[in-house]
C-alpha atoms as a PDB file:
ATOM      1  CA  UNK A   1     -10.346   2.670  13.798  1.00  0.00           C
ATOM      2  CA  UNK A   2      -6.497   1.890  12.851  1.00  0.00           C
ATOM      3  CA  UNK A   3      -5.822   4.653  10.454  1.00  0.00           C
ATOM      4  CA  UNK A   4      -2.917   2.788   9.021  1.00  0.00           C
ATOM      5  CA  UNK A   5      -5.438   0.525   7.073  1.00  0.00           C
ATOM      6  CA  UNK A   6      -8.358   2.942   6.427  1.00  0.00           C
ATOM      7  CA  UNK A   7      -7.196   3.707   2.719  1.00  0.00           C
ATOM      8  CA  UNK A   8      -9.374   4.379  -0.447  1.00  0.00           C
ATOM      9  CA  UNK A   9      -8.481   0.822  -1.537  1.00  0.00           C
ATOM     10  CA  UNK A  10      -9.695  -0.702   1.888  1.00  0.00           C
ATOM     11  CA  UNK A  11     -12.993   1.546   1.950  1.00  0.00           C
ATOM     12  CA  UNK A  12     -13.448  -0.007  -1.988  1.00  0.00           C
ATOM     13  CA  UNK A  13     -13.103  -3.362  -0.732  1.00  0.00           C
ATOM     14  CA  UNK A  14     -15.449  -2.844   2.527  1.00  0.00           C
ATOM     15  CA  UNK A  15     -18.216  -1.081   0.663  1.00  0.00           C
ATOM     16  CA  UNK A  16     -17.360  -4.498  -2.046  1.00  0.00           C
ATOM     17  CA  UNK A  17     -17.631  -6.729   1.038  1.00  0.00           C
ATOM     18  CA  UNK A  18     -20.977  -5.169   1.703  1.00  0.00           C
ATOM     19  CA  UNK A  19     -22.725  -5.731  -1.516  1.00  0.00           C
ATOM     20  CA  UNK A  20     -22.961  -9.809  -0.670  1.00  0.00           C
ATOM     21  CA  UNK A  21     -26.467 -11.036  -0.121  1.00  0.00           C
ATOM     22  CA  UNK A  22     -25.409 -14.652   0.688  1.00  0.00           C
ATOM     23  CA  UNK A  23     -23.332 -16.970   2.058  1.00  0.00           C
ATOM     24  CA  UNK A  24     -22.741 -18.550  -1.227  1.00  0.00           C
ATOM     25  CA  UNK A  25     -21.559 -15.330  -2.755  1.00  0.00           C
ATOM     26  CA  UNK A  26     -19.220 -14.610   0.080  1.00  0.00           C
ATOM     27  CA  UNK A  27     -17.614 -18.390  -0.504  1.00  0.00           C
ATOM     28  CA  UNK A  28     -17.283 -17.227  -3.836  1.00  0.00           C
ATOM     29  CA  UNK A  29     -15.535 -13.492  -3.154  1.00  0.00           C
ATOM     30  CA  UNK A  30     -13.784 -14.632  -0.545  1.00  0.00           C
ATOM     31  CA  UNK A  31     -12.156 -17.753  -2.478  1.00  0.00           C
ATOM     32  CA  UNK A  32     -11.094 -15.250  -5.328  1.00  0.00           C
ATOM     33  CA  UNK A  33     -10.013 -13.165  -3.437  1.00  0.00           C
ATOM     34  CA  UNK A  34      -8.356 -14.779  -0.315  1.00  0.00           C
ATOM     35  CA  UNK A  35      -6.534 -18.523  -0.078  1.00  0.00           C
ATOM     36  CA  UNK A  36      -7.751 -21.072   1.203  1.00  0.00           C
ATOM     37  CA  UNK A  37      -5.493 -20.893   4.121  1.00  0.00           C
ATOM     38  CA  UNK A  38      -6.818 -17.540   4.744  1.00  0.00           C
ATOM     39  CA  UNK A  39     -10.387 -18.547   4.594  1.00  0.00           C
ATOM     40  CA  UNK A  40      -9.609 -20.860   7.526  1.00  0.00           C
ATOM     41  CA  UNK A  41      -7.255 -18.815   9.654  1.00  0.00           C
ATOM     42  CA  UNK A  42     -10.004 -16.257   9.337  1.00  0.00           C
ATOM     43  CA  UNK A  43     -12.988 -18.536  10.040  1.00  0.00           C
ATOM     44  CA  UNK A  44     -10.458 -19.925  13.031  1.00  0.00           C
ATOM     45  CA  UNK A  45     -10.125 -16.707  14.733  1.00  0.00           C
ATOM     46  CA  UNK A  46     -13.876 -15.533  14.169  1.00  0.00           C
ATOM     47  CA  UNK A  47     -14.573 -19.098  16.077  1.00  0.00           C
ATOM     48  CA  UNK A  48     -12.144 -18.865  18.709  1.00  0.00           C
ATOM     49  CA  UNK A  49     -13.588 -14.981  19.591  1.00  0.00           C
ATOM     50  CA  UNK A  50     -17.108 -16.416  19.835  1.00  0.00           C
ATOM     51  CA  UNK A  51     -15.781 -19.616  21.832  1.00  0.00           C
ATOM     52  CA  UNK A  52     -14.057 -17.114  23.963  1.00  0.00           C
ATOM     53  CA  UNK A  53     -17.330 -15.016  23.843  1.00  0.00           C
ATOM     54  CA  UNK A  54     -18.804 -18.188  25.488  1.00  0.00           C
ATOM     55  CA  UNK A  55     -16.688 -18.205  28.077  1.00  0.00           C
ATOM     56  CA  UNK A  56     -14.758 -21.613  26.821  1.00  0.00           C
ATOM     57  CA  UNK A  57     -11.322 -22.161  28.112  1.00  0.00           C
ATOM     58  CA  UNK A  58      -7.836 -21.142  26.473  1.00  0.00           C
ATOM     59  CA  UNK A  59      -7.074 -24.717  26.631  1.00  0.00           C
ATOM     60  CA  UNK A  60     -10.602 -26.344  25.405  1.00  0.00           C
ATOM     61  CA  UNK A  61     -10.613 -23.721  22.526  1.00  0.00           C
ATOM     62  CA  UNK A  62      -7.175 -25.264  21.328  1.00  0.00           C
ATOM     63  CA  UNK A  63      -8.357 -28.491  21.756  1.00  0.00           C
ATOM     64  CA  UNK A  64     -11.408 -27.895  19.506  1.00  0.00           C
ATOM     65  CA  UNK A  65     -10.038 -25.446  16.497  1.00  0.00           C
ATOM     66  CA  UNK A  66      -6.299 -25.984  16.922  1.00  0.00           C
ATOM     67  CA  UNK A  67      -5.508 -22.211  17.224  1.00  0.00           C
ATOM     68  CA  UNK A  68      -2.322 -21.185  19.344  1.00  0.00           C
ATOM     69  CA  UNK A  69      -2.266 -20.058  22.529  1.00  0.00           C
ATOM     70  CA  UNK A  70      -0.566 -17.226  20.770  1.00  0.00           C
ATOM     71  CA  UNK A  71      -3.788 -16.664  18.776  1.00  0.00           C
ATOM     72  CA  UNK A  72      -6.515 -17.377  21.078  1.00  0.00           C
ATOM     73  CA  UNK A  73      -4.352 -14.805  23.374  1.00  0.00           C
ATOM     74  CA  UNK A  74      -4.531 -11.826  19.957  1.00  0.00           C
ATOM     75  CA  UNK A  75      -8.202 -12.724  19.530  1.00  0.00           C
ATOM     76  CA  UNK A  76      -9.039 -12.151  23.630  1.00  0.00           C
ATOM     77  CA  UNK A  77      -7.142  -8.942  23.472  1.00  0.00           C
ATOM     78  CA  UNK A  78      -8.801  -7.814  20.174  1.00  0.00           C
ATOM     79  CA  UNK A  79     -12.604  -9.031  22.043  1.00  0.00           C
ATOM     80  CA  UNK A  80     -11.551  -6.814  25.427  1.00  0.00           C
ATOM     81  CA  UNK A  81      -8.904  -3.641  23.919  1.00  0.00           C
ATOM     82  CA  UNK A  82      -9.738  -3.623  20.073  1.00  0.00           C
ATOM     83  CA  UNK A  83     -12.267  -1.772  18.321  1.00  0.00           C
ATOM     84  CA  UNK A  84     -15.177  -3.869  19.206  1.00  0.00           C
ATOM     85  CA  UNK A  85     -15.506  -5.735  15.736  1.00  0.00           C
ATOM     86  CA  UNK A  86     -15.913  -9.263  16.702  1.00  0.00           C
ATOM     87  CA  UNK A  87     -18.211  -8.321  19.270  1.00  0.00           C
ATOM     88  CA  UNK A  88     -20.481  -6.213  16.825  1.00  0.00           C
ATOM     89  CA  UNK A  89     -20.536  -8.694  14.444  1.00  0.00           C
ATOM     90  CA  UNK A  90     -21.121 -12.071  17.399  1.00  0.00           C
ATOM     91  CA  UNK A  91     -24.128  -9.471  19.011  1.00  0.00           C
ATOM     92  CA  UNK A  92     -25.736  -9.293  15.652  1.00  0.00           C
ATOM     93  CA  UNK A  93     -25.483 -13.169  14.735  1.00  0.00           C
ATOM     94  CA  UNK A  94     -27.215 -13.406  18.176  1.00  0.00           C
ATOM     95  CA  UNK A  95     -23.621 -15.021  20.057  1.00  0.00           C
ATOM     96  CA  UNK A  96     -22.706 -11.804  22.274  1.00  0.00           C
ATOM     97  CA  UNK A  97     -23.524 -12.630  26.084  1.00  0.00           C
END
């Protein structure tokens, strides 16, 4: 875990995160909280790990969300050297290989 992030206010927000039972109250959490621009370079990345996941190509996944090779490159590092967050998350949505 990055200890640069891993604050009071951050372990508030996670255990806040946590209390949402649906997908309509994260849309509604997440657009009071975030910007729509956020929303979607989130969702992006989240879809570009699992297309990676998949084994899709750099090129095909750029093709299909628009991300940067620049992104798509962060996401694959964070998928094979991070802390193993996308992968929890894409095992337990039923997406890990």
């Amino acid at each position: 875990m990055n200890e640069k992030i891993k604050n009071e206010a951050a372990d508030r927000l996670f255990d806040g995160i946590l209390q949402l039972q649906t997908v309509e109250e994260c849309y509604a959490f997440f657009e009071d909280i975030c910007t729509i621009h956020e929303i979607q370079s989130l969702a992006q990345r989240f879809e570009v790990a699992r297309m990676l996941q998949n084994g899709i190509t750099y090129s095909e996944i750029a093709a299909k969300t628009g991300a940067s090779t620049a992104t798509i490159s962060r996401v694959n590092r964070c998928l094979n050297y991070g802390e193993g967050g996308y992968k929890t998350v894409l095992e337990r949505l039923g997406e890990e290989k």
